[in-house]
PDB file of N, CA and C in Angstrom:
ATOM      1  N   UNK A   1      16.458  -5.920  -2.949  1.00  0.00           N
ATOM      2  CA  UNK A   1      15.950  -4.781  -2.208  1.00  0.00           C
ATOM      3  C   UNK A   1      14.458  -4.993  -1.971  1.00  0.00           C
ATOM      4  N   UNK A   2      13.955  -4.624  -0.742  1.00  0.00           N
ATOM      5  CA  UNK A   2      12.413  -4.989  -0.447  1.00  0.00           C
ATOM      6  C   UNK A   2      11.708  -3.593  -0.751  1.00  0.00           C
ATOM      7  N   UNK A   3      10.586  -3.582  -1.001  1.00  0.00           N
ATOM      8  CA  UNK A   3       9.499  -2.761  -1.364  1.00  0.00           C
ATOM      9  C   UNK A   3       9.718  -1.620   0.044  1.00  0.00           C
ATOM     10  N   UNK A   4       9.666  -2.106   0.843  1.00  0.00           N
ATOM     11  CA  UNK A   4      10.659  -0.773   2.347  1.00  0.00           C
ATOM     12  C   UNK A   4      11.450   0.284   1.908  1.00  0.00           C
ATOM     13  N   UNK A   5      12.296  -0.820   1.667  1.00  0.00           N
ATOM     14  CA  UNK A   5      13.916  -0.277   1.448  1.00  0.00           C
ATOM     15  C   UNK A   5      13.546   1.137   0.184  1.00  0.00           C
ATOM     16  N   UNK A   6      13.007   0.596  -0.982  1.00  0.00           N
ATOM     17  CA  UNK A   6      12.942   0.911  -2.067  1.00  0.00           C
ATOM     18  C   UNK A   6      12.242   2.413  -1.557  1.00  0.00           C
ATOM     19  N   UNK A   7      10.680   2.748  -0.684  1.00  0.00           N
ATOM     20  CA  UNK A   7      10.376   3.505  -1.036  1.00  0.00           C
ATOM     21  C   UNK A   7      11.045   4.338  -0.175  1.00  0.00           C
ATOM     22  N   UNK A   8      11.934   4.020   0.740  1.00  0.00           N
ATOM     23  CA  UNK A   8      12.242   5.115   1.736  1.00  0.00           C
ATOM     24  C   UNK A   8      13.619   6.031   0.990  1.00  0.00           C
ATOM     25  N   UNK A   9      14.476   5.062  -0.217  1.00  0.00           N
ATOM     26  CA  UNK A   9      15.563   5.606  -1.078  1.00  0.00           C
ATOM     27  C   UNK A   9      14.959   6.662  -2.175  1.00  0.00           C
ATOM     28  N   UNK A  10      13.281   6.474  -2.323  1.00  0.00           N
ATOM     29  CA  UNK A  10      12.893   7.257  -3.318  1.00  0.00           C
ATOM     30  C   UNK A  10      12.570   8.164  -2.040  1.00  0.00           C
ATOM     31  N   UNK A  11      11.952   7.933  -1.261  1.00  0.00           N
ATOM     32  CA  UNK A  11      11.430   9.073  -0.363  1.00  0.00           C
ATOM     33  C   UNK A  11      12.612  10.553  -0.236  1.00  0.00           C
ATOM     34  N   UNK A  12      13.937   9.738  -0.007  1.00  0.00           N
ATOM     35  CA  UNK A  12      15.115  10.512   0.383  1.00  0.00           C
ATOM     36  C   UNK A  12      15.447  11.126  -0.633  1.00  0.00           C
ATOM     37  N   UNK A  13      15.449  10.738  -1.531  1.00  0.00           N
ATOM     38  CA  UNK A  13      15.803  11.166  -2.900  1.00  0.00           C
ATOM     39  C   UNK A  13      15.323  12.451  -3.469  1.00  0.00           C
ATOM     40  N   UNK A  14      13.860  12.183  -3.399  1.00  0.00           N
ATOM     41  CA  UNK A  14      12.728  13.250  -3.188  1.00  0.00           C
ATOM     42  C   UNK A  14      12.927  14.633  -3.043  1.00  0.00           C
ATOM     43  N   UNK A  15      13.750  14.380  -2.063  1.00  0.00           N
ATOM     44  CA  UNK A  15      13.858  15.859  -0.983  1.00  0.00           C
ATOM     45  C   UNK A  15      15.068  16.630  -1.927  1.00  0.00           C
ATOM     46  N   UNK A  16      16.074  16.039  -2.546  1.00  0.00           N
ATOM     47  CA  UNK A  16      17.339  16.575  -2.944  1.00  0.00           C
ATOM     48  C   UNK A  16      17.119  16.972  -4.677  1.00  0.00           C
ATOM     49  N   UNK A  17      15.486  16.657  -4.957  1.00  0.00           N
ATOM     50  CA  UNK A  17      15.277  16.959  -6.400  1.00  0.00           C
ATOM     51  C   UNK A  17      14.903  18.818  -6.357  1.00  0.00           C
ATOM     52  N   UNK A  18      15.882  19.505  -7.178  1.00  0.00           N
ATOM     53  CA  UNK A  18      15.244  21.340  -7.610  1.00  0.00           C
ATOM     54  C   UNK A  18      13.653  21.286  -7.630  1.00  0.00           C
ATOM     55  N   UNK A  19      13.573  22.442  -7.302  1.00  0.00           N
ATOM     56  CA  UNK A  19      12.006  22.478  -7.295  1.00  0.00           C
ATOM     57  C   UNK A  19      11.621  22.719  -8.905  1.00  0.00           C
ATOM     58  N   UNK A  20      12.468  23.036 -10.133  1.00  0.00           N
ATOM     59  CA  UNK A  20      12.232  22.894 -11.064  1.00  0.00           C
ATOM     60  C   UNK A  20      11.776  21.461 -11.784  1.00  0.00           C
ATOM     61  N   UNK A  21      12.071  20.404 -10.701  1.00  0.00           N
ATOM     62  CA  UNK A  21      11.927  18.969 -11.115  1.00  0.00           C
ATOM     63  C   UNK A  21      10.994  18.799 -11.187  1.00  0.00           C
ATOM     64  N   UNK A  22       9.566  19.322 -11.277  1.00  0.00           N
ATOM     65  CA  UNK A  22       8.488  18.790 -10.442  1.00  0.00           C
ATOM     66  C   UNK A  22       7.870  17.355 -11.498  1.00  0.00           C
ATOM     67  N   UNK A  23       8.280  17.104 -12.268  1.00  0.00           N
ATOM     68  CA  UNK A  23       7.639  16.247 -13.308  1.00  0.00           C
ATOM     69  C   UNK A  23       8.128  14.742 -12.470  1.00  0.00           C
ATOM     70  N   UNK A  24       9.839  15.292 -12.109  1.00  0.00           N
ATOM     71  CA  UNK A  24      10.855  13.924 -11.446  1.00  0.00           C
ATOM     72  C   UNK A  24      10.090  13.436 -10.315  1.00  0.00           C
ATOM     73  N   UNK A  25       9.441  14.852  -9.314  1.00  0.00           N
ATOM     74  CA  UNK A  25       8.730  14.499  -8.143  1.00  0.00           C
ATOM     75  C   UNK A  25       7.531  13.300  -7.898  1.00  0.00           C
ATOM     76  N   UNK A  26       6.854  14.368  -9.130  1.00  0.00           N
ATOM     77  CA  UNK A  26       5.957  13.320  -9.585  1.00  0.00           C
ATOM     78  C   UNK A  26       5.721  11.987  -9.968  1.00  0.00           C
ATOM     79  N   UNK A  27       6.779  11.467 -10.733  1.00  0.00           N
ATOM     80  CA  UNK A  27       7.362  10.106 -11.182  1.00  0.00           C
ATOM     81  C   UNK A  27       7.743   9.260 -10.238  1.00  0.00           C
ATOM     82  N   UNK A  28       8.060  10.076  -8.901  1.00  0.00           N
ATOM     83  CA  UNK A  28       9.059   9.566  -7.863  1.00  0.00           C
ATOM     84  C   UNK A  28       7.519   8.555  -6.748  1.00  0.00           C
ATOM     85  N   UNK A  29       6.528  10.019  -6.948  1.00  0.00           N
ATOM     86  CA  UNK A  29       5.299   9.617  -6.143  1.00  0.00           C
ATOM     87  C   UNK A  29       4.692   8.796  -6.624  1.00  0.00           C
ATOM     88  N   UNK A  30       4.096   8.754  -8.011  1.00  0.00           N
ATOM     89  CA  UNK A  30       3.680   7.569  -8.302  1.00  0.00           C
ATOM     90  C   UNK A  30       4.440   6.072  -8.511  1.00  0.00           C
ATOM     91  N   UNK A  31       5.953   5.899  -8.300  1.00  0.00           N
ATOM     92  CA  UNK A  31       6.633   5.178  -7.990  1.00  0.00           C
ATOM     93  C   UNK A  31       6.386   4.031  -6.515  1.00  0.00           C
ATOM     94  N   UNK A  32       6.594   5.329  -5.474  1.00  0.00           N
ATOM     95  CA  UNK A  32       5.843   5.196  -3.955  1.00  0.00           C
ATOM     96  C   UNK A  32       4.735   4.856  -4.038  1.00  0.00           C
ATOM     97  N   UNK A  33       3.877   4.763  -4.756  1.00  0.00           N
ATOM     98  CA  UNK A  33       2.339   4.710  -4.729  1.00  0.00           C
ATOM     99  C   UNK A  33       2.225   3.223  -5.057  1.00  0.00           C
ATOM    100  N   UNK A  34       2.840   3.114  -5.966  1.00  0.00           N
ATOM    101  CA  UNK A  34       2.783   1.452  -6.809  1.00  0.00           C
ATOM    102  C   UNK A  34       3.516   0.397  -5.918  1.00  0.00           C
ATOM    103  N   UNK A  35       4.804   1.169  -5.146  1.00  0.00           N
ATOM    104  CA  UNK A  35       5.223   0.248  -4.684  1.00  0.00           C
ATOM    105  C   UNK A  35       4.417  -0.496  -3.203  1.00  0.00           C
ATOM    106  N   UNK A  36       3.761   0.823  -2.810  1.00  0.00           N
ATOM    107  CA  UNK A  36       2.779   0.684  -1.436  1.00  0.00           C
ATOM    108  C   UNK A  36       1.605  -0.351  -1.720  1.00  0.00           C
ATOM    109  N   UNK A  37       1.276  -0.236  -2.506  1.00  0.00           N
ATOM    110  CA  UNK A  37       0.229  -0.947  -3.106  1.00  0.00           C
ATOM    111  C   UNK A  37       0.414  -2.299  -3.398  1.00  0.00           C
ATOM    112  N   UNK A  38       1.651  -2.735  -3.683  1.00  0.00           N
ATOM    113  CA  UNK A  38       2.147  -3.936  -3.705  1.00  0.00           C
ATOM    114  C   UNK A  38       2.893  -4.701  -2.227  1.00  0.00           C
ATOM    115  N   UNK A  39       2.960  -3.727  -1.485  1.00  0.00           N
ATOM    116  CA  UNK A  39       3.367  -3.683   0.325  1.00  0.00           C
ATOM    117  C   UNK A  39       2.264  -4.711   0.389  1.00  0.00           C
ATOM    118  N   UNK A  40       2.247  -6.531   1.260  1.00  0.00           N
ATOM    119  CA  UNK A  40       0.759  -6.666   1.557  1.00  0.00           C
ATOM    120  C   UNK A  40       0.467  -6.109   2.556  1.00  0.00           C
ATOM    121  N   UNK A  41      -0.831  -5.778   3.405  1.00  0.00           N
ATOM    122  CA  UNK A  41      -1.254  -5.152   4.350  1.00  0.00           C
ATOM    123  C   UNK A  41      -2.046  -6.075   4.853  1.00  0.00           C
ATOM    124  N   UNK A  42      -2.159  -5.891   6.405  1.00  0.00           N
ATOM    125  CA  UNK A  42      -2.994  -7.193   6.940  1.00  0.00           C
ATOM    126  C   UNK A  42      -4.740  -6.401   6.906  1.00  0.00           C
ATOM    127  N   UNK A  43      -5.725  -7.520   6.715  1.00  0.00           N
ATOM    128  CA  UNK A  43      -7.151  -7.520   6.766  1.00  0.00           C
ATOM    129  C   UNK A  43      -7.929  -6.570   7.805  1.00  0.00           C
ATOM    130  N   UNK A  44      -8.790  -6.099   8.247  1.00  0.00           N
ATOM    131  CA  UNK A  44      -9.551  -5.537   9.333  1.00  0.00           C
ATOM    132  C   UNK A  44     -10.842  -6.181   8.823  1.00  0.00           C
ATOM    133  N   UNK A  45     -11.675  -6.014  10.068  1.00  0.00           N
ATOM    134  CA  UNK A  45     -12.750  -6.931  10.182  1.00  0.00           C
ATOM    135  C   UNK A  45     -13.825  -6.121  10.457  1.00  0.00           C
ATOM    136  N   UNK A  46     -15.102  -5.932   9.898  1.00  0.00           N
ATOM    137  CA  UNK A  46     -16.377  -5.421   9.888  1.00  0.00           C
ATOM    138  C   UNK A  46     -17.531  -6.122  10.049  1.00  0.00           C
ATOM    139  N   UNK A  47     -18.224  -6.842  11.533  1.00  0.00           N
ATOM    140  CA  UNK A  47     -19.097  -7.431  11.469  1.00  0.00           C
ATOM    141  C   UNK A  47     -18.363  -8.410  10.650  1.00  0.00           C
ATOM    142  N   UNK A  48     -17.593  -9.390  10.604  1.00  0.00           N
ATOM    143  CA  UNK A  48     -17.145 -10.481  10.426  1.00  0.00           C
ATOM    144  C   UNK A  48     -17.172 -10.583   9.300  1.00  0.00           C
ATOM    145  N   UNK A  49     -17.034  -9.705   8.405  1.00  0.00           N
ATOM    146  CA  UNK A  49     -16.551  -9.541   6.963  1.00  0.00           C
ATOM    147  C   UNK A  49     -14.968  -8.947   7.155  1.00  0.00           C
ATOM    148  N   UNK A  50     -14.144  -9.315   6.022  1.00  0.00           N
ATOM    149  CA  UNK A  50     -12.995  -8.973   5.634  1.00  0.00           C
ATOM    150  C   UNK A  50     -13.282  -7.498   4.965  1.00  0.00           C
ATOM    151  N   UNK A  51     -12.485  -6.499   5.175  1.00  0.00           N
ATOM    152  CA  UNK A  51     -12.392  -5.269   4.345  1.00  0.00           C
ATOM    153  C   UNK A  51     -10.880  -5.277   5.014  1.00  0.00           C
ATOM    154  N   UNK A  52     -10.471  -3.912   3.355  1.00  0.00           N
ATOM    155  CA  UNK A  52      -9.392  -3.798   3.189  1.00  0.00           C
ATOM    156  C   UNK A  52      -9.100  -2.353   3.990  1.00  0.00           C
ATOM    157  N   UNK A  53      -8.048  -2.698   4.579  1.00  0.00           N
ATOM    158  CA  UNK A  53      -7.174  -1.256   5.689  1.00  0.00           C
ATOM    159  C   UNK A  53      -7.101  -0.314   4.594  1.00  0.00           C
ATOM    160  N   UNK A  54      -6.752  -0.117   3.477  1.00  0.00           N
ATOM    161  CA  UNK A  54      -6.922   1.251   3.109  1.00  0.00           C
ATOM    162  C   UNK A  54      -7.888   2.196   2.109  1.00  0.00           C
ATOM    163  N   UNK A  55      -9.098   0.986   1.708  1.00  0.00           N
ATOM    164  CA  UNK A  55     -10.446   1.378   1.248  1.00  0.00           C
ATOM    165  C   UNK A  55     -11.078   1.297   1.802  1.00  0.00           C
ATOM    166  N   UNK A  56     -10.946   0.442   3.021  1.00  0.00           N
ATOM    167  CA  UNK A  56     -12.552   0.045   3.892  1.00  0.00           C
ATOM    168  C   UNK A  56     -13.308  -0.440   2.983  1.00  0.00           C
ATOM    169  N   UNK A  57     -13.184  -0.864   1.847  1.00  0.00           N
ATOM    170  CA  UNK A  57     -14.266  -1.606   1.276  1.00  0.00           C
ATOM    171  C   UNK A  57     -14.140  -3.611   1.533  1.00  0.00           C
ATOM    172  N   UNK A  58     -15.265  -3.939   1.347  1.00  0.00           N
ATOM    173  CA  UNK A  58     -15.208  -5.177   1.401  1.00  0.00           C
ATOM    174  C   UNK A  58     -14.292  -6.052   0.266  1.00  0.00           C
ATOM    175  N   UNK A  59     -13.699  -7.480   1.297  1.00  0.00           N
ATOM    176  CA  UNK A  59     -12.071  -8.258   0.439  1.00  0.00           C
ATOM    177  C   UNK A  59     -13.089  -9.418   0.066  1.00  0.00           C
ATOM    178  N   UNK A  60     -13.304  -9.454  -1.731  1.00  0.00           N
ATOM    179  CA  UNK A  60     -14.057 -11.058  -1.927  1.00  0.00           C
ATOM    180  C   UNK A  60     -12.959 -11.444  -2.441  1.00  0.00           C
ATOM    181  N   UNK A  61     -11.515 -10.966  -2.605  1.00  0.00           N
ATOM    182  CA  UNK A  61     -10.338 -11.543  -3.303  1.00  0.00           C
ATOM    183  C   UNK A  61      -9.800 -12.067  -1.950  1.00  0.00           C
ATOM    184  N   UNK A  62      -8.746 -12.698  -1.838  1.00  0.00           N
ATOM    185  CA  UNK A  62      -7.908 -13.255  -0.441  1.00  0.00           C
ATOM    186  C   UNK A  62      -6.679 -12.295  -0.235  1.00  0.00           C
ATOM    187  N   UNK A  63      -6.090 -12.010  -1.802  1.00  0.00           N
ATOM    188  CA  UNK A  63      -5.237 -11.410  -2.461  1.00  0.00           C
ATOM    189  C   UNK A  63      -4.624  -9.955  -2.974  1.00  0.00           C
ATOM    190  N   UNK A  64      -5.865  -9.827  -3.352  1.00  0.00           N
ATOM    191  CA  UNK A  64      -5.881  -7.964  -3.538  1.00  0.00           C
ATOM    192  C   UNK A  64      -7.490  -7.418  -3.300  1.00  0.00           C
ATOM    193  N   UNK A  65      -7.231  -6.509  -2.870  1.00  0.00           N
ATOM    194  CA  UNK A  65      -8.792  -5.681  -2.662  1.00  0.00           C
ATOM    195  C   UNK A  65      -9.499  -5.389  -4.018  1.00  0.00           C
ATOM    196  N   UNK A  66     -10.742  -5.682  -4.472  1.00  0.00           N
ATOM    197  CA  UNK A  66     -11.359  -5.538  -5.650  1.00  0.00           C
ATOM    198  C   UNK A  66     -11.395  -4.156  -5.821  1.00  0.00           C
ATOM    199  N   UNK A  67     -11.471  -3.031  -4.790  1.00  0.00           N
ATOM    200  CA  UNK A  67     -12.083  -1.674  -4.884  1.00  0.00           C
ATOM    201  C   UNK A  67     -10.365  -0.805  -5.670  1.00  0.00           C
ATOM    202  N   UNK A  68      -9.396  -0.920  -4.583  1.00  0.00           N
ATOM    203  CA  UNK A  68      -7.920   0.015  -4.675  1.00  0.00           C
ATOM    204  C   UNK A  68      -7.330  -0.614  -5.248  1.00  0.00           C
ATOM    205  N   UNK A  69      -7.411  -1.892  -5.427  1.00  0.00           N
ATOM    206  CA  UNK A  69      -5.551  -2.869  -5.954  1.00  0.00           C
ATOM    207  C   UNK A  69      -5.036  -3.153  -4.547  1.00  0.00           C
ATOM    208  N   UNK A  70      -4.903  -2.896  -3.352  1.00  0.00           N
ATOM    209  CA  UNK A  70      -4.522  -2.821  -2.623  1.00  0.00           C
ATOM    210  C   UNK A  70      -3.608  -4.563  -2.622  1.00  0.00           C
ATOM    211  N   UNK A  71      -3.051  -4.709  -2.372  1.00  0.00           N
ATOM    212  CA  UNK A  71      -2.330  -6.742  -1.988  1.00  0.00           C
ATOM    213  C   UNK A  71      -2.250  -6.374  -0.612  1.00  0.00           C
ATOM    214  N   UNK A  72      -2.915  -7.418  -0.037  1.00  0.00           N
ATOM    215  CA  UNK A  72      -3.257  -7.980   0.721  1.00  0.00           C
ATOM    216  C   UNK A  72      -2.987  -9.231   1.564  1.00  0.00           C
ATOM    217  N   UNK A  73      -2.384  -9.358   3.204  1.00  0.00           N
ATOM    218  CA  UNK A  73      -1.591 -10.456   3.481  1.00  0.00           C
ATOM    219  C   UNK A  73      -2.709 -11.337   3.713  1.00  0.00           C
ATOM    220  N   UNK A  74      -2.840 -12.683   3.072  1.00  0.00           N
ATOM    221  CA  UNK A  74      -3.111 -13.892   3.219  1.00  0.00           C
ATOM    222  C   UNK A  74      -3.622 -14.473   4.135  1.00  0.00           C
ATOM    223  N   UNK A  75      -2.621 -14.603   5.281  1.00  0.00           N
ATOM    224  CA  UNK A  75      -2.112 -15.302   5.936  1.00  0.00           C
ATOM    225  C   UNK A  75      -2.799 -14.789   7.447  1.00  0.00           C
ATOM    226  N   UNK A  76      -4.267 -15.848   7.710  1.00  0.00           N
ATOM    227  CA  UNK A  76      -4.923 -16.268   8.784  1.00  0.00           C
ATOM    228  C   UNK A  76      -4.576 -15.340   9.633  1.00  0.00           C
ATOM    229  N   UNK A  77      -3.499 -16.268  10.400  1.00  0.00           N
ATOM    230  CA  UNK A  77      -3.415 -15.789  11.824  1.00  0.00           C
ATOM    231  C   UNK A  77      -2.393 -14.678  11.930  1.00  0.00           C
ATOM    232  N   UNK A  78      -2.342 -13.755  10.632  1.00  0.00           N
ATOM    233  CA  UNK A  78      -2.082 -12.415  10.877  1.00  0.00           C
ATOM    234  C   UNK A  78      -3.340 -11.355  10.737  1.00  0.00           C
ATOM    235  N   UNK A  79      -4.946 -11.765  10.593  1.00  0.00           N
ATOM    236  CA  UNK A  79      -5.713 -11.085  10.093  1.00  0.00           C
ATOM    237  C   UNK A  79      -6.244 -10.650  11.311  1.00  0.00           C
ATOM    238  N   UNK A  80      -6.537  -9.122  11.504  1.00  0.00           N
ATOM    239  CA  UNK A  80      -6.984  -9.000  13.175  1.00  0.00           C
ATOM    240  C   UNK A  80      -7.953  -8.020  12.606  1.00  0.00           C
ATOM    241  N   UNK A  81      -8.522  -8.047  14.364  1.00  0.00           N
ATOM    242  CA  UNK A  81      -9.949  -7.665  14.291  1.00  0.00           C
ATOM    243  C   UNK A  81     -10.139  -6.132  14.691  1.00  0.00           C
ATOM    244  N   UNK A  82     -10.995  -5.806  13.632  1.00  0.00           N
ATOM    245  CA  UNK A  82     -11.110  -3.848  14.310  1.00  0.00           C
ATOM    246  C   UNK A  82     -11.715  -4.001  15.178  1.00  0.00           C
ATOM    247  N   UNK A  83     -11.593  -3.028  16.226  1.00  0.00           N
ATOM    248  CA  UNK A  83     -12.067  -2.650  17.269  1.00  0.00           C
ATOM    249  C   UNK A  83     -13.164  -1.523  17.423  1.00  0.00           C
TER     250      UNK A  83
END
């Protein structure tokens, strides 16, 4: 199962928990959270520095963002440029 798949079965899931659950909810979100975070995400570009799409802070890792944890895709000629 891919990190997709996974959060959209917790997402669904989500919805069908009692509102007495709220602890399950919770467990469910920080579930989603960890798994997003491990999603890689491609680079954006600042004055020709690397920063990361969901801190905006600057990438001295290739790998994960030093600021969020964020993972981060690698891979060159998927890295595009903000506008």
């Amino acid at each position: 199962m891919r990190a997709e798949e996974a959060i959209q079965r917790l997402e669904t899931h989500k919805e069908y928990i009692s509102p007495h659950g709220r602890f399950t909810k919770e467990a469910i979100d920080m579930a989603i959270k960890a798994l997003e975070k491990q999603t890689p995400k491609k680079f954006l570009w600042d004055d020709g520095n690397p920063v990361c799409p969901v801190c905006g802070e600057e990438v001295w890792d290739m790998e994960w963002c030093n600021s969020c944890g964020q993972r981060l895709d690698r891979e060159l000629d998927t890295i595009i440029e903000e506008e």
